[in-house]
C-alpha atoms as a PDB file:
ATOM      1  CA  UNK A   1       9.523  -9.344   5.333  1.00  0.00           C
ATOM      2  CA  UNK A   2       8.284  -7.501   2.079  1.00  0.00           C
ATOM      3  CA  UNK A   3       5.953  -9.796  -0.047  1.00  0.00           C
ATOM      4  CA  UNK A   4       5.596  -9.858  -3.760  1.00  0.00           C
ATOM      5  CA  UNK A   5       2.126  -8.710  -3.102  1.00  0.00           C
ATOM      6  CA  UNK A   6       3.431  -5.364  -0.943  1.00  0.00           C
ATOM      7  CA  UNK A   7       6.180  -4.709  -3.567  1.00  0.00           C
ATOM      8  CA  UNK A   8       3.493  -4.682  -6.335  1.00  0.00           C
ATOM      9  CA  UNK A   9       1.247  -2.792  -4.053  1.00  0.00           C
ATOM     10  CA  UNK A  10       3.764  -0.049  -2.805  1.00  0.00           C
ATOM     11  CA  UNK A  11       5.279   0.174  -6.610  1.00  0.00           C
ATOM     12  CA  UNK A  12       2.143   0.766  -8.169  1.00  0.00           C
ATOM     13  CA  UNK A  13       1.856  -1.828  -9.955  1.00  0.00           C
ATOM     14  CA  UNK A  14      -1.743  -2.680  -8.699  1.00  0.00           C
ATOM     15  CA  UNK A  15      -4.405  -2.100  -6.848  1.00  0.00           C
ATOM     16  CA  UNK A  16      -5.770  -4.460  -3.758  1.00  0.00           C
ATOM     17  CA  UNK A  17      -8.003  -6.494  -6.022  1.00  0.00           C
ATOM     18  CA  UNK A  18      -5.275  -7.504  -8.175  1.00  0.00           C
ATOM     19  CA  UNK A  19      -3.725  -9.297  -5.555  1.00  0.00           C
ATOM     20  CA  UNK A  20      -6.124 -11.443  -4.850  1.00  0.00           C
ATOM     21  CA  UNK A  21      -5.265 -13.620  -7.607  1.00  0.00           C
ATOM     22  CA  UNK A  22      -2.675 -16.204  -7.565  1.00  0.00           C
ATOM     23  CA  UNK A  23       0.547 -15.333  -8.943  1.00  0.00           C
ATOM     24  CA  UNK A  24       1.579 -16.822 -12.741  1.00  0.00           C
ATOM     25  CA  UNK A  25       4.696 -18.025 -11.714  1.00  0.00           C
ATOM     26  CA  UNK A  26       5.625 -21.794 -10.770  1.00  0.00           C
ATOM     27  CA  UNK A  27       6.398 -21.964  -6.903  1.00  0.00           C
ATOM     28  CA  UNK A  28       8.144 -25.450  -6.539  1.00  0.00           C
ATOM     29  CA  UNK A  29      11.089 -26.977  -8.401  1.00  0.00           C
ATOM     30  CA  UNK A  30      10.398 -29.070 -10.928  1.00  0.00           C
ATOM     31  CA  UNK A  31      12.976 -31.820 -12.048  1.00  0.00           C
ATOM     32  CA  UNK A  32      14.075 -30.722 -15.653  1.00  0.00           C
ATOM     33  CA  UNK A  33      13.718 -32.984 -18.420  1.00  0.00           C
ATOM     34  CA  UNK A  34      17.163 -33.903 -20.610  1.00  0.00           C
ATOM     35  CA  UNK A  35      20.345 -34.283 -19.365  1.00  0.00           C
ATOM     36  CA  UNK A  36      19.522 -31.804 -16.284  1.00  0.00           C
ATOM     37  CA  UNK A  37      20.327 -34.464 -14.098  1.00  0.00           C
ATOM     38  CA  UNK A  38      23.780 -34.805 -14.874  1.00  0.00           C
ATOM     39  CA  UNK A  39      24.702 -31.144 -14.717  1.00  0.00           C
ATOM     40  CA  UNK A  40      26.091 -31.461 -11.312  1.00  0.00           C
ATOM     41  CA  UNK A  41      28.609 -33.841 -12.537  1.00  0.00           C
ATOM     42  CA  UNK A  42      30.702 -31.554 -14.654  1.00  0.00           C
ATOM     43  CA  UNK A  43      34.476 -32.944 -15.192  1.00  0.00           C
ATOM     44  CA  UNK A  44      36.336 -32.788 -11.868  1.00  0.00           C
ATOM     45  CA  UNK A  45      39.167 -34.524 -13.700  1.00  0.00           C
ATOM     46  CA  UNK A  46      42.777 -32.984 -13.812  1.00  0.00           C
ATOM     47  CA  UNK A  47      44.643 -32.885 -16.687  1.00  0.00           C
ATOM     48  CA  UNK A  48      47.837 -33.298 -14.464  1.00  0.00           C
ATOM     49  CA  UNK A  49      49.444 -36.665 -15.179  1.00  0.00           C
ATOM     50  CA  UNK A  50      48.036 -36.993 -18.520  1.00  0.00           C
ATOM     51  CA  UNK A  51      50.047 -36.870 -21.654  1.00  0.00           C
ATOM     52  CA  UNK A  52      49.532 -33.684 -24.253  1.00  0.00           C
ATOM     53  CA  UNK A  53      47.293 -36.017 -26.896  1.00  0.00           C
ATOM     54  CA  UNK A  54      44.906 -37.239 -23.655  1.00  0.00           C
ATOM     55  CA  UNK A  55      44.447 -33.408 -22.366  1.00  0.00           C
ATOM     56  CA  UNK A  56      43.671 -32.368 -25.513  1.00  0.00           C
ATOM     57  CA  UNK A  57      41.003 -34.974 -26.630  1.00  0.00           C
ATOM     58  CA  UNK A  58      39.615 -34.413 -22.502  1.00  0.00           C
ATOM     59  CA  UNK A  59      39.229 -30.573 -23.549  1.00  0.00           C
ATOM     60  CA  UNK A  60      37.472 -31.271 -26.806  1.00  0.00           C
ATOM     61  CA  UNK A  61      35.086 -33.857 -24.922  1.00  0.00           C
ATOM     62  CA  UNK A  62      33.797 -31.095 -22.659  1.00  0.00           C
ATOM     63  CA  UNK A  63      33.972 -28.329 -25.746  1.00  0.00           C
ATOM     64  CA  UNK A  64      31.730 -29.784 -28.328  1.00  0.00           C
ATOM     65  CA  UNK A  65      29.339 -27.274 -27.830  1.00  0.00           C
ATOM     66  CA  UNK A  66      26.370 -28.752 -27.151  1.00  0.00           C
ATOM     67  CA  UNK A  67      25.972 -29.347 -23.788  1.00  0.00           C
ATOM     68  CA  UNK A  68      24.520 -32.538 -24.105  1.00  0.00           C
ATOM     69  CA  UNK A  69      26.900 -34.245 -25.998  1.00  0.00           C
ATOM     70  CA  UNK A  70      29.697 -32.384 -24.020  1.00  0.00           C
ATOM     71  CA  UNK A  71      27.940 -34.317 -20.841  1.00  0.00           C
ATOM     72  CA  UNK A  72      28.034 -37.851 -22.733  1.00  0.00           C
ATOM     73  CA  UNK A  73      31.348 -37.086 -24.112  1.00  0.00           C
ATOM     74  CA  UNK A  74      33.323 -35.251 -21.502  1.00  0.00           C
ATOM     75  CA  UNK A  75      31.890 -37.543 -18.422  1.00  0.00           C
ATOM     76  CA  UNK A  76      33.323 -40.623 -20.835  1.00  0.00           C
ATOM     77  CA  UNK A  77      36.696 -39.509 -21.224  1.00  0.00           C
ATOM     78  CA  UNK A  78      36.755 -37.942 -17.540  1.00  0.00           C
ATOM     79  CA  UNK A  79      36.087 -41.900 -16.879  1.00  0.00           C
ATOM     80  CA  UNK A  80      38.040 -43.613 -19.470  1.00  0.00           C
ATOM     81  CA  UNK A  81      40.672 -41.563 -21.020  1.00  0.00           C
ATOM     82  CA  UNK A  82      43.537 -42.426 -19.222  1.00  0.00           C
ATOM     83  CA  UNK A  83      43.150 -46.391 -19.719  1.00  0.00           C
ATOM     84  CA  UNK A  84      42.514 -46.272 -23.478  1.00  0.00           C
ATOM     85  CA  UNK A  85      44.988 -47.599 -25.706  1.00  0.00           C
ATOM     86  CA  UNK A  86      46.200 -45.750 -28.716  1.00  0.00           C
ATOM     87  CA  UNK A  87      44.375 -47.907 -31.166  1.00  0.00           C
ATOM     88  CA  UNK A  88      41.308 -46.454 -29.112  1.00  0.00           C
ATOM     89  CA  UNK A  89      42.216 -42.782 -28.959  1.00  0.00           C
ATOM     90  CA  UNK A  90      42.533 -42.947 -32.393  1.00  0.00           C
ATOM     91  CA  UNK A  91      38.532 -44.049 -32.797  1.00  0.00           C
ATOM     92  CA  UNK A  92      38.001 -41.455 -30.095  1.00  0.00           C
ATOM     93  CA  UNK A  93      39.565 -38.833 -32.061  1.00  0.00           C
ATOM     94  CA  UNK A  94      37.459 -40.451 -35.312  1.00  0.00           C
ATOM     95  CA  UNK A  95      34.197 -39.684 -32.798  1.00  0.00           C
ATOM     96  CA  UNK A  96      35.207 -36.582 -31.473  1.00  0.00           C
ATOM     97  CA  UNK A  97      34.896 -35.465 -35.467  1.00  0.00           C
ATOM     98  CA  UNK A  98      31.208 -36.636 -35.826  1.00  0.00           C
ATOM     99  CA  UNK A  99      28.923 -33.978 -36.193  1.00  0.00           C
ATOM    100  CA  UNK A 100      27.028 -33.329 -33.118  1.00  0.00           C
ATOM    101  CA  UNK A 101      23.397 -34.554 -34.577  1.00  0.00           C
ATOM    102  CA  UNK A 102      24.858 -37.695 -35.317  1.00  0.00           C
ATOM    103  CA  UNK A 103      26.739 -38.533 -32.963  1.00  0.00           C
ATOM    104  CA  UNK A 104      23.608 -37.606 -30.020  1.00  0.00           C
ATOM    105  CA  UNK A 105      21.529 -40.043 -32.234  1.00  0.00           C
ATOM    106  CA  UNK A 106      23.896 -42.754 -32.303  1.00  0.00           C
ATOM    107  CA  UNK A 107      24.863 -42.889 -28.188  1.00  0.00           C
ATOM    108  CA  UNK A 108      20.293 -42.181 -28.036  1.00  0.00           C
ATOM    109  CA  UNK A 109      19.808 -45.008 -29.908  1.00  0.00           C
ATOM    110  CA  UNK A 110      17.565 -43.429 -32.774  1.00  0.00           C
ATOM    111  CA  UNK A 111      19.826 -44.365 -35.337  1.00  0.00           C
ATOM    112  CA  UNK A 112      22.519 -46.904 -35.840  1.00  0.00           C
ATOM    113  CA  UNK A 113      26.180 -45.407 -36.203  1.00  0.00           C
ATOM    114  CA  UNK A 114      27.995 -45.468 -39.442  1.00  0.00           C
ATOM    115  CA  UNK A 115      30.074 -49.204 -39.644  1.00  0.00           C
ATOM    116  CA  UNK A 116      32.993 -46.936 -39.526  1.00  0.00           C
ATOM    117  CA  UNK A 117      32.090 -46.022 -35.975  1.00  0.00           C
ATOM    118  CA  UNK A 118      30.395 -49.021 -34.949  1.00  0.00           C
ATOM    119  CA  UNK A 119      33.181 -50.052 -32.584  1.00  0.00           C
ATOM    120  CA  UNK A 120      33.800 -51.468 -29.301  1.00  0.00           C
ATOM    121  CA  UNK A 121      35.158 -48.377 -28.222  1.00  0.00           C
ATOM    122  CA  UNK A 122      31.508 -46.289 -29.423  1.00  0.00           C
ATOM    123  CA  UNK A 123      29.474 -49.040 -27.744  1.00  0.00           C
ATOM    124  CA  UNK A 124      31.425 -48.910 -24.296  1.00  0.00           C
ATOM    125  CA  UNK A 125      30.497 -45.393 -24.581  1.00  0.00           C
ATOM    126  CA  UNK A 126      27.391 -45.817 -25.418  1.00  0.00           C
ATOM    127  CA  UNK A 127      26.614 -48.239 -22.770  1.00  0.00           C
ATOM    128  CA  UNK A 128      28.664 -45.761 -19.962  1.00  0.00           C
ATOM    129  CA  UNK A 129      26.061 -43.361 -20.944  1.00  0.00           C
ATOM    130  CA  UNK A 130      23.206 -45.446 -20.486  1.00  0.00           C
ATOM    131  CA  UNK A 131      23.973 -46.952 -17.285  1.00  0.00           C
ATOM    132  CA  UNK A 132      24.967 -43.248 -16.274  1.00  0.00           C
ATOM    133  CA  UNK A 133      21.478 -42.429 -17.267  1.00  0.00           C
ATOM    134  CA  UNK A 134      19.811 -44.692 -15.150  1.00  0.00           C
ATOM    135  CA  UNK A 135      21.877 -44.611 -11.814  1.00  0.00           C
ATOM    136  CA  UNK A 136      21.652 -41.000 -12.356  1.00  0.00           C
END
């Protein structure tokens, strides 16, 4: 098996004494910091047996964008969209339209929603992310 050290040698790259030294690159996988650790659950959910309004607010969870908040938002409604009532898609819908700043500081905690948004609805997600968060 070819080493990094023959390749460089045989390329040209350097000379014996240069590969003495350790390489600059990181040899073992770190855990990422963030939301890394919920990458491997991206939506597994069908759309199938969901009505046009639900398949369209399930798209638009995992499209925001920003990763992040597509991983609090999409994982939420992968959950919880079929059970809501309309009276709670339509605050869905209402926190679908928050700008993505806001809305990642509300579910974090830094900052306290808007009293518009400060429903049940925002702090059941808000609490599925957080107990996500730590089982995860």
């Amino acid at each position: 098996m070819l080493t990094c050290a023959d390749f460089r040698r045989n390329a040209g790259l350097c000379k014996d004494a240069d590969i003495a030294r350790p390489p600059l690159y990181i040899t073992h996988a770190r855990p990422r910091p963030g939301y890394w650790h919920l990458e491997a659950q991206v939506t597994t959910r069908s759309s199938d047996g969901l009505d046009e309004r639900r398949r369209r607010l399930l798209f638009r969870s995992w499209h925001r964008g920003i990763r992040e908040v597509d991983l609090v938002m999409g994982r939420f409604a992968d959950s919880c969209l079929a059970g809501l009532t309309d009276a709670e898609l339509d605050e869905y819908e209402r926190l679908l339209e928050v700008t993505t700043p806001d809305l990642l500081a509300w579910v974090m905690g830094e900052r306290e929603p808007t009293p518009e948004h400060a429903t049940a609805l925002f702090r059941r997600l808000r609490d599925f992310h957080l107990n996500a968060k730590k089982s995860g």
